[in-house]
Protein backbone atom coordinates (compact mmCIF):
# COMPACT_ATOMS: atom_id res chain seq x y z
CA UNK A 1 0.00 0.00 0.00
CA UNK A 2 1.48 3.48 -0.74
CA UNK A 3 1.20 6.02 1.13
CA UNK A 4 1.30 10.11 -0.56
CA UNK A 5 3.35 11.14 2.56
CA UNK A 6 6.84 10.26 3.84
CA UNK A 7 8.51 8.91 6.80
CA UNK A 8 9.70 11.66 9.36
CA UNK A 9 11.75 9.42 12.05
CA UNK A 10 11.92 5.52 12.74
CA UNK A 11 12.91 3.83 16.29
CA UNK A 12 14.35 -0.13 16.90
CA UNK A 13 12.16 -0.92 19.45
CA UNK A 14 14.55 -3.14 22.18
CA UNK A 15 13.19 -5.35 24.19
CA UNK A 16 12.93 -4.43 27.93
CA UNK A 17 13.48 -0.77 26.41
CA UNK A 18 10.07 0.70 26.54
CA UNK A 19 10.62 3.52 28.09
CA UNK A 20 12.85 4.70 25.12
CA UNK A 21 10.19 4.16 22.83
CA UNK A 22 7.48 6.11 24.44
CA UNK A 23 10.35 8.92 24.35
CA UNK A 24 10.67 8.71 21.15
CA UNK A 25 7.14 9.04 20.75
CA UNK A 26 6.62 12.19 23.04
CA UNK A 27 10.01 13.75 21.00
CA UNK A 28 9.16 13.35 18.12
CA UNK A 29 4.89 13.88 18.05
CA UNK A 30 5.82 17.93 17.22
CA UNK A 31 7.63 16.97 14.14
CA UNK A 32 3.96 15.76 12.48
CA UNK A 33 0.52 17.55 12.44
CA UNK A 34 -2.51 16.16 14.03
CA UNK A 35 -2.49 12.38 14.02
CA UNK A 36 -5.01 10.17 12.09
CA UNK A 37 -4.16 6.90 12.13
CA UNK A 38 -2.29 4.30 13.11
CA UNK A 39 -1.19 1.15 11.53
CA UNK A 40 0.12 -1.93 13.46
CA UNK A 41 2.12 -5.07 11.47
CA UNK A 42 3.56 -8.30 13.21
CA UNK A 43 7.09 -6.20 13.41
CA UNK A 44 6.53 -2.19 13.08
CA UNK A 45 4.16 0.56 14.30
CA UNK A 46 3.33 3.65 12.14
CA UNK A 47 1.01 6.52 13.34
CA UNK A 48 0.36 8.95 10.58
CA UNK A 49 -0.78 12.30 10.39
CA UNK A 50 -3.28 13.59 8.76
CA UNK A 51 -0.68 15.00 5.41
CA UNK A 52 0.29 11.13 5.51
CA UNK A 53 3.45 11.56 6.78
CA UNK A 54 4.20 9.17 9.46
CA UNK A 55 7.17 8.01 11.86
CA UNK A 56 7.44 4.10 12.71
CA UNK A 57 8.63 2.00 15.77
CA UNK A 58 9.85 -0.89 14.26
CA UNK A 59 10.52 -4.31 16.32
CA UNK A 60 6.95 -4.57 18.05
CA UNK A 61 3.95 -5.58 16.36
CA UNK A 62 0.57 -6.50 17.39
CA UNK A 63 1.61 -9.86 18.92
CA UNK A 64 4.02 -8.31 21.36
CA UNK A 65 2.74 -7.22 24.85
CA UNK A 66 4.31 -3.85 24.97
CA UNK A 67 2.12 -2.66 22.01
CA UNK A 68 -0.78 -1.78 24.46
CA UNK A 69 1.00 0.91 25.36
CA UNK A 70 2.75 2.25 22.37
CA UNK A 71 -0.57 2.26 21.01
CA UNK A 72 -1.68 4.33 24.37
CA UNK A 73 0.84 6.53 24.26
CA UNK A 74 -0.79 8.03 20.59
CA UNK A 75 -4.27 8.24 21.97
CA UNK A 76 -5.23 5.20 19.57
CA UNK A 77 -9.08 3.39 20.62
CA UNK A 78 -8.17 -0.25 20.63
CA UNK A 79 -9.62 -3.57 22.37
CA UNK A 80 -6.36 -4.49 24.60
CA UNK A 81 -7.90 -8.06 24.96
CA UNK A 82 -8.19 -8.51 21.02
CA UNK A 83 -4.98 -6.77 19.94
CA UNK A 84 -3.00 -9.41 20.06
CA UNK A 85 -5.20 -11.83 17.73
CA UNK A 86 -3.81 -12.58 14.13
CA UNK A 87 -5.50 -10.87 11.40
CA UNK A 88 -4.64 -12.05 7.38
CA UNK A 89 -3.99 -8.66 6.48
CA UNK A 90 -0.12 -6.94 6.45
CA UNK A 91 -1.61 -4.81 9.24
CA UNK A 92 -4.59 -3.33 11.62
CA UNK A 93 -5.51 0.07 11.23
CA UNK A 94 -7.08 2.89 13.82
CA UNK A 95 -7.73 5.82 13.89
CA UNK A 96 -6.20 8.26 16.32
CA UNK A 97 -9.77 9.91 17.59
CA UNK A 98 -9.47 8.97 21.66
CA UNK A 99 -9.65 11.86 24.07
CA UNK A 100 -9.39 12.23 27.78
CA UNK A 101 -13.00 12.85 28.91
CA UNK A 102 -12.74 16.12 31.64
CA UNK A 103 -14.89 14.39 33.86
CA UNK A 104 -13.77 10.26 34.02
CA UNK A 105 -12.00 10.77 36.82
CA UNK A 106 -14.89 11.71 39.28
CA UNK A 107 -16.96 9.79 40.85
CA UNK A 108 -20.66 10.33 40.88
């Protein structure tokens, strides 16, 4: 599938490294406009913006425990329990849309 935009930045995700990762992410978020969508393979991530440029984390996939919370760490709406299940596509795709509601954390 090709994509009109480019890639801005790419990460080796190491295992037992996340917290590198999710710096990467929060380093390099400026460098792209407003995120649309994110695409997760068996071996990369890619979150996109909405020009189609994107930047990847490549070495984690959608069978790997520690993409719950790349995918977190981009605001992307996912099932954590069904993330991990094989699909027969290259990749899953989701939008970026998830927002911190001002109220969740009260109780009522």
């Amino acid at each position: 599938m090709k994509s009109s935009g480019r890639a801005i930045a790419e990460h080796r995700f190491e295992p037992e490294r996340l917290q590198d990762v999710l710096e990467f992410l929060k380093r390099t978020r400026s460098e792209l406009r407003m995120l649309r969508k994110v695409r997760v393979s068996r071996e990369w991530v890619r979150i996109f913006d909405v020009n189609g440029d994107w930047f990847e984390v490549s070495g984690v996939g959608y069978a790997d425990a520690d993409v719950v919370a790349v995918l977190k760490a981009v605001n992307t709406p996912f099932n954590p329990e069904t993330i991990h299940q094989p699909v027969p596509d290259e990749f899953k795709e989701f939008l970026t849309s998830r927002r911190y509601a001002w109220a969740a954390d009260r109780v009522m």
